[in-house]
C-alpha atoms as a PDB file:
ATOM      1  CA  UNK A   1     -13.665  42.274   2.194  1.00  0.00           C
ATOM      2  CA  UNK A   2     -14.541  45.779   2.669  1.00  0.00           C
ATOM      3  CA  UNK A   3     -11.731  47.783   1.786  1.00  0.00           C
ATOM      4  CA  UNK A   4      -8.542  48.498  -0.184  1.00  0.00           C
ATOM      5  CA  UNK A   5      -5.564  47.047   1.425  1.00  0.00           C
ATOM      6  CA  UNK A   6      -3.239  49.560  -0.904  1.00  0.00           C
ATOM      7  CA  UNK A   7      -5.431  52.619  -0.582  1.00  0.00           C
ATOM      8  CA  UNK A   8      -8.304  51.984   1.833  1.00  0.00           C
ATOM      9  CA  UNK A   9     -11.293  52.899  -0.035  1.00  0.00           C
ATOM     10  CA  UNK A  10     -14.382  50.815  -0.575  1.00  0.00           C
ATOM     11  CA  UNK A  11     -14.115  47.455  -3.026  1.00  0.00           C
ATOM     12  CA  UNK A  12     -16.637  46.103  -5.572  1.00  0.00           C
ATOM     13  CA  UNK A  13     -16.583  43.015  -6.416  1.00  0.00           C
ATOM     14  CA  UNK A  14     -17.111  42.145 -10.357  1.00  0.00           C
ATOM     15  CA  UNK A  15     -15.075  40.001 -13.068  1.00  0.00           C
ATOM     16  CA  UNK A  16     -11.609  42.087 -14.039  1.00  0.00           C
ATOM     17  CA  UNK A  17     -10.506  42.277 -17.612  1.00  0.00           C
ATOM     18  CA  UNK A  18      -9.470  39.278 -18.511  1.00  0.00           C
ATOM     19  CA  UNK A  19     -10.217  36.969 -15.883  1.00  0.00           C
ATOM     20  CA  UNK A  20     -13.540  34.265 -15.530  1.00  0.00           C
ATOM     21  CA  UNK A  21     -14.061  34.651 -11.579  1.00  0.00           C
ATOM     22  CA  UNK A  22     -15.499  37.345  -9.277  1.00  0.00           C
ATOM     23  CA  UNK A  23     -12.784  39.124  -7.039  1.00  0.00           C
ATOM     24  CA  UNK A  24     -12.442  42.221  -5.161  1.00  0.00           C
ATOM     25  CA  UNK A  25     -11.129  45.385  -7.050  1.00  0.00           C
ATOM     26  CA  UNK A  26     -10.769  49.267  -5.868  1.00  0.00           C
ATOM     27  CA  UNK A  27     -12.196  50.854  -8.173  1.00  0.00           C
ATOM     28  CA  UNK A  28      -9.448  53.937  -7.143  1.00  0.00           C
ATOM     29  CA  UNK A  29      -6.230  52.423  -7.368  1.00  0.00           C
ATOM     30  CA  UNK A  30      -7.956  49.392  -9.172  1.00  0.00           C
ATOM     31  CA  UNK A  31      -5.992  47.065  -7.094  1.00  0.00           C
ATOM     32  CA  UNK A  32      -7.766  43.339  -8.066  1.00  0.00           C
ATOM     33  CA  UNK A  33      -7.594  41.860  -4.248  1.00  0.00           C
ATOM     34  CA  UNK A  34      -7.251  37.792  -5.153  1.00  0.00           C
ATOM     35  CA  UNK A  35      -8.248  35.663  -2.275  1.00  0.00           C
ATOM     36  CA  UNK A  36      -6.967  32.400  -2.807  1.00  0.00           C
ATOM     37  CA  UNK A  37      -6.994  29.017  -0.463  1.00  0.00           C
ATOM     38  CA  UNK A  38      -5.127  28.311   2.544  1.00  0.00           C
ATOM     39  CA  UNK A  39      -2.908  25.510   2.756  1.00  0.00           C
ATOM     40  CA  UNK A  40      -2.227  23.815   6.497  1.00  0.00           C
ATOM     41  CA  UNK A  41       0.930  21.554   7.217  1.00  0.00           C
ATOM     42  CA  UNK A  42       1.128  18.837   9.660  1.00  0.00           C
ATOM     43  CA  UNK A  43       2.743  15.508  10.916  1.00  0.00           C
ATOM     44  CA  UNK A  44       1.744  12.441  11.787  1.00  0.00           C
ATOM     45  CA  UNK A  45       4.164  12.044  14.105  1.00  0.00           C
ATOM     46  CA  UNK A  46       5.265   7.882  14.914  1.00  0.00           C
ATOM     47  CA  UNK A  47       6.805   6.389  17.417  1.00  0.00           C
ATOM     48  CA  UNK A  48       7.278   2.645  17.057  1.00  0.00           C
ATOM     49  CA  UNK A  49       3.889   1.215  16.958  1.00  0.00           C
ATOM     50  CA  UNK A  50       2.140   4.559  17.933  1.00  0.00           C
ATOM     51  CA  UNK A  51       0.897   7.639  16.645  1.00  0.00           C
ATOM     52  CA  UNK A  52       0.932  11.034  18.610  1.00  0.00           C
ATOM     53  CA  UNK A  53      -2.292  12.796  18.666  1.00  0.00           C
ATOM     54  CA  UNK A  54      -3.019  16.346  20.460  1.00  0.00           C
ATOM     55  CA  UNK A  55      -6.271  17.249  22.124  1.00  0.00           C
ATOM     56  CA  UNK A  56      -7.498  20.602  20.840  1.00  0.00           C
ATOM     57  CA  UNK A  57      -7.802  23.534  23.779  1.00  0.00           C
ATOM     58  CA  UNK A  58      -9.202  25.848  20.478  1.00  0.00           C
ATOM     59  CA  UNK A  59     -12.162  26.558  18.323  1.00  0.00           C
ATOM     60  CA  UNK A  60     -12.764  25.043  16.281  1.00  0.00           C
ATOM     61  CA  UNK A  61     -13.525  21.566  17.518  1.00  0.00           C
ATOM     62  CA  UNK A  62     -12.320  21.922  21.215  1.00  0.00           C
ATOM     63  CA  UNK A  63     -11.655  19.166  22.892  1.00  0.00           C
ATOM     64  CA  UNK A  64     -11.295  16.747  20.221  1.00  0.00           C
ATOM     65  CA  UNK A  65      -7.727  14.678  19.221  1.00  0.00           C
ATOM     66  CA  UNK A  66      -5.919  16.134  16.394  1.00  0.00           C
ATOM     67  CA  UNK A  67      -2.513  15.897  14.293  1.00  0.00           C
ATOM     68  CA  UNK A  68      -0.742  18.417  15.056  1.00  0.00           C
ATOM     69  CA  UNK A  69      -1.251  20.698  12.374  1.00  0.00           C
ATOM     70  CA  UNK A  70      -1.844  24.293  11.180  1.00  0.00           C
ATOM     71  CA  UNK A  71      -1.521  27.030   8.431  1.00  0.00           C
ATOM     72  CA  UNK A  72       1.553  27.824   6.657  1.00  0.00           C
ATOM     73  CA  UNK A  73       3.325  30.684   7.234  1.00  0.00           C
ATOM     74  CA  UNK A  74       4.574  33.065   4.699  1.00  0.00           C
ATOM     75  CA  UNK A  75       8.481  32.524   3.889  1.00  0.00           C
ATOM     76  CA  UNK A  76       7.890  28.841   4.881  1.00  0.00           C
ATOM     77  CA  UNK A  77       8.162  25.276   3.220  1.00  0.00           C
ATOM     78  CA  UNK A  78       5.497  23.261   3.953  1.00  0.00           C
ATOM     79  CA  UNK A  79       7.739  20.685   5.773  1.00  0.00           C
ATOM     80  CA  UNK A  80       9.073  23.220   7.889  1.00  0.00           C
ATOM     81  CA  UNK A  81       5.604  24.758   8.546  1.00  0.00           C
ATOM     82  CA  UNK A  82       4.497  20.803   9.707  1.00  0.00           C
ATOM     83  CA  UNK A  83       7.944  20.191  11.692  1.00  0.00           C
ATOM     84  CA  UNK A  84       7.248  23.993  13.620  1.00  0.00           C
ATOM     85  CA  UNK A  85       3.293  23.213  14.361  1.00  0.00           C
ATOM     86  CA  UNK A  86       4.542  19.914  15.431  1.00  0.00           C
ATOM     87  CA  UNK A  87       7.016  21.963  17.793  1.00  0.00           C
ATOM     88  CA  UNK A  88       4.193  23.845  18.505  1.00  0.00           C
ATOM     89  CA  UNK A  89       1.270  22.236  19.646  1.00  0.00           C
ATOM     90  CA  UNK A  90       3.233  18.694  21.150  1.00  0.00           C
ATOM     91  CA  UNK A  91       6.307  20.464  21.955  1.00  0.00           C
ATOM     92  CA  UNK A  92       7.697  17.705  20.158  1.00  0.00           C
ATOM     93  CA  UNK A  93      10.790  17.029  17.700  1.00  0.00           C
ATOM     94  CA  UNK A  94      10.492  15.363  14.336  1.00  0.00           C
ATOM     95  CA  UNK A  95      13.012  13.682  11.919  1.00  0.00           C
ATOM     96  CA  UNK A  96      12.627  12.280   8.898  1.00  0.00           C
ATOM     97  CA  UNK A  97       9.753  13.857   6.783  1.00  0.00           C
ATOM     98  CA  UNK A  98       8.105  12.308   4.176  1.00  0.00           C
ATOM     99  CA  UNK A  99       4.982  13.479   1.988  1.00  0.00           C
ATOM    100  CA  UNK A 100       2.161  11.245   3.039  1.00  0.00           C
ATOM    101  CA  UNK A 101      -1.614  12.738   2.286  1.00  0.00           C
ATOM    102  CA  UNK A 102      -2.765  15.741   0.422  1.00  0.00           C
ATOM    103  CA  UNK A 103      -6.133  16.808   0.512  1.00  0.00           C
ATOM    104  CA  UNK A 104      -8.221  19.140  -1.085  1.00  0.00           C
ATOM    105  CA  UNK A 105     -11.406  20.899   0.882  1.00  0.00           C
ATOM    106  CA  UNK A 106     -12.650  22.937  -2.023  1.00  0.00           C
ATOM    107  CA  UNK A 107     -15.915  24.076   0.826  1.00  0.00           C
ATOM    108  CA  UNK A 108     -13.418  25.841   2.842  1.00  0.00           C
ATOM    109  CA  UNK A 109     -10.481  26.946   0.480  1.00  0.00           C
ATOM    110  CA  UNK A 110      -8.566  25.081   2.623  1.00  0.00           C
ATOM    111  CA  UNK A 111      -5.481  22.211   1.205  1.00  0.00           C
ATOM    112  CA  UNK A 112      -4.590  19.932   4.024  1.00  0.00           C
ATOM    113  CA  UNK A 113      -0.806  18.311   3.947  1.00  0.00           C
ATOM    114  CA  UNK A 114       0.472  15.705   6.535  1.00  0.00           C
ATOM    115  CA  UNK A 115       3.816  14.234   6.723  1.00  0.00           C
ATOM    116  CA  UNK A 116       4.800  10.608   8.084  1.00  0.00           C
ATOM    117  CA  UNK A 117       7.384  11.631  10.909  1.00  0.00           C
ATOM    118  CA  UNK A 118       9.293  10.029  13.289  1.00  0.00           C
ATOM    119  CA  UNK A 119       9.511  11.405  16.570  1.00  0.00           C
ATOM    120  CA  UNK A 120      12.813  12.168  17.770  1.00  0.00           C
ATOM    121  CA  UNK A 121      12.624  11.183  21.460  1.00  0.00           C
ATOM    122  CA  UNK A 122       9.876  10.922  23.970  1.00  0.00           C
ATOM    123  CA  UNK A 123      10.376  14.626  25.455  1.00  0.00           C
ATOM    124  CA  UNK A 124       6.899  16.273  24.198  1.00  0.00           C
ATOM    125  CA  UNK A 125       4.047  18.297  26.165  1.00  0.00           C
ATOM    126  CA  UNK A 126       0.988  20.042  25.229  1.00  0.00           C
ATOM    127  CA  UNK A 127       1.995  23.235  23.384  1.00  0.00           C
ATOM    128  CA  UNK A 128      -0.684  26.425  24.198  1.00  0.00           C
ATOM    129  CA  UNK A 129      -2.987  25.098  21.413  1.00  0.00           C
ATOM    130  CA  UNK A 130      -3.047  22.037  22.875  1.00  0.00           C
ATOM    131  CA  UNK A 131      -4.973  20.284  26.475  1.00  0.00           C
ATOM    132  CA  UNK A 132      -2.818  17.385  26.308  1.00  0.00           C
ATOM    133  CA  UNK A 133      -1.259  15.236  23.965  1.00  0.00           C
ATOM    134  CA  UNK A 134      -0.534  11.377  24.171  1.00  0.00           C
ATOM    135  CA  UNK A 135       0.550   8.251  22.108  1.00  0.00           C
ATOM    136  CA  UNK A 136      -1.930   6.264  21.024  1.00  0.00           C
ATOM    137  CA  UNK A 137      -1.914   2.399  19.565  1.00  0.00           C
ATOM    138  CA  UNK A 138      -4.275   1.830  16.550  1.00  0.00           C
ATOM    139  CA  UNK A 139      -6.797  -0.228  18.903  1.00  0.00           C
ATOM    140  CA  UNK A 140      -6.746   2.798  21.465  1.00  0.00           C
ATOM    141  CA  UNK A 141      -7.484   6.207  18.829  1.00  0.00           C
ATOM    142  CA  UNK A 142     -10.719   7.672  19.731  1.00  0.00           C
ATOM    143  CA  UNK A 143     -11.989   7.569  16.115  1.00  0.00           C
ATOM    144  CA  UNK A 144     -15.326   8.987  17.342  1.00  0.00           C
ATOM    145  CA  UNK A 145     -13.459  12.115  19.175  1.00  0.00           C
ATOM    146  CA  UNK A 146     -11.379  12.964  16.245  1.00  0.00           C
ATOM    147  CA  UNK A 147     -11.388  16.726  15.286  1.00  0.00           C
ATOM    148  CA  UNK A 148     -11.278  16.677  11.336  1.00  0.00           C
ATOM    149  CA  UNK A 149     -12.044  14.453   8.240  1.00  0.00           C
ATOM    150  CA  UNK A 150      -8.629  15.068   7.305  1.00  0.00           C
ATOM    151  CA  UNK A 151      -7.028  13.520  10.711  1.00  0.00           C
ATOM    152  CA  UNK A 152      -9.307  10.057  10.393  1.00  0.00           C
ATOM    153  CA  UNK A 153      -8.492   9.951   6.809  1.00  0.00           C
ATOM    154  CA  UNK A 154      -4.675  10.256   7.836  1.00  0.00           C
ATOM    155  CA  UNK A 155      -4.868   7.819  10.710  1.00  0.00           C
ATOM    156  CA  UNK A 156      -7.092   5.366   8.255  1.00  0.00           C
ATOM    157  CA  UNK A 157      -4.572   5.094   5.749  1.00  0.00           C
ATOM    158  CA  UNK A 158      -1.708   4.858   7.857  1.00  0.00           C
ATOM    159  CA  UNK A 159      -2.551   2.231  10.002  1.00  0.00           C
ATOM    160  CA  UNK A 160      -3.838   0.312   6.583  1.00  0.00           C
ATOM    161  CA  UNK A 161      -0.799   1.130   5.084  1.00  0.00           C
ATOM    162  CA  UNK A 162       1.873   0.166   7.918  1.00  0.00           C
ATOM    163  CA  UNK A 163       0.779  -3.414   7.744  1.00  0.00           C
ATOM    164  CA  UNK A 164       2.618  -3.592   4.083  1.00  0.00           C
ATOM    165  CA  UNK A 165       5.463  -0.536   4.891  1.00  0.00           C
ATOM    166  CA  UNK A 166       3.991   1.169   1.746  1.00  0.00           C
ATOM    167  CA  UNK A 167       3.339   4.328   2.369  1.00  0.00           C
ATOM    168  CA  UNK A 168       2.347   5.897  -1.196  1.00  0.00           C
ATOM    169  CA  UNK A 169       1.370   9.386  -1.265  1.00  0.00           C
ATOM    170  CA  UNK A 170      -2.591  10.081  -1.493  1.00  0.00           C
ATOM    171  CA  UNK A 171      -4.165  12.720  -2.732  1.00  0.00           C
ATOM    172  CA  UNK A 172      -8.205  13.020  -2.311  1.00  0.00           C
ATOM    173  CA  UNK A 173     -10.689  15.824  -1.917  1.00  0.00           C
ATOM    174  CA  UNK A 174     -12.603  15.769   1.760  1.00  0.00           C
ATOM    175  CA  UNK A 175     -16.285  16.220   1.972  1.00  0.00           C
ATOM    176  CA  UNK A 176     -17.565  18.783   4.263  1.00  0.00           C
ATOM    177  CA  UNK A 177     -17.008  17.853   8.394  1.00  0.00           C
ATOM    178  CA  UNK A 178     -21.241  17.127   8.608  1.00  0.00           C
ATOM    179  CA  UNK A 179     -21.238  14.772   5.217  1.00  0.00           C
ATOM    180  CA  UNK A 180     -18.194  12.787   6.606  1.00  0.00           C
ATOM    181  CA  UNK A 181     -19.846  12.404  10.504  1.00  0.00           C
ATOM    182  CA  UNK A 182     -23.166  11.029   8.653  1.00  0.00           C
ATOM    183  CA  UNK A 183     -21.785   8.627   6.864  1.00  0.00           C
ATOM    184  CA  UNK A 184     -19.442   7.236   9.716  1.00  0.00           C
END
């Protein structure tokens, strides 16, 4: 950050009054600019004994399989930010929404969410952000093509998950995309 949203001159950064962290302030209008993280929303989408996936036409990671998934919107829950990137990317409909992982990528200021969906019918297409999307049966995902840590983590407790129908709701922090691709 460069400049003052409020009044447009040049920001410093330094520790306010009162606070423990760096941040942006004007030191005109002494606006304190607070950048905090990002959180995206997404389903994992199920149909029967399959899981939709979406193959990215976007940086970053284009051309790999994703959930579809994507960042909030302001005035939005986050099940209604999942259900419209799931709209979105796999022009598909969901039902039935239910908390499923959480995770935390403290590298990127980034919080992940997915929701266990059902799909509503089989009427879905590949959205703009999207080459093509498909169903896929646990034996068929292309583990090695998936775009994200957080997808594979998704997909990896699901499918462990499904064999009991207990689908508690996990919360872990994600290494960085290179750390998890080493050690897979």
């Amino acid at each position: 950050m460069k400049y003052c949203s409020q009044c447009g001159s040049p920001v410093v950064q330094r520790i306010p009054d009162g606070d423990n962290r760096l941040r942006y302030v004007c030191e005109r209008c002494h606006t304190i600019h607070y950048q905090n993280p990002r959180i995206v929303a997404g389903c994992l989408p199920v149909w029967g004994e399959q899981v939709l996936l979406c193959r990215r036409a976007i940086d970053p990671r284009l051309g790999y399989w994703t959930l579809p998934a994507g960042f909030m919107e302001n005035g939005e829950t986050m099940e209604q930010a999942a259900t419209r990137e799931t709209l979105e990317e796999a022009c598909a409909r969901v039902r039935n929404l239910s908390l499923y992982t959480l995770f935390d990528l403290p590298h990127i200021s980034q919080v992940y969410t997915f929701f266990r969906a059902e799909l509503v019918d089989l009427d879905f297409a590949a959205g703009e952000e999207s080459l093509e999307v498909r169903l896929f049966h646990e034996r068929d995902i292309p583990w090695s093509e998936l775009a994200f840590p957080t997808v594979g983590r998704t997909l990896e407790c699901y499918f462990a998950d499904r064999t009991g129908q207990v689908f508690p709701v996990r919360n872990e922090p994600l290494a960085p995309l290179l750390a998890y691709y080493k050690k897979a």
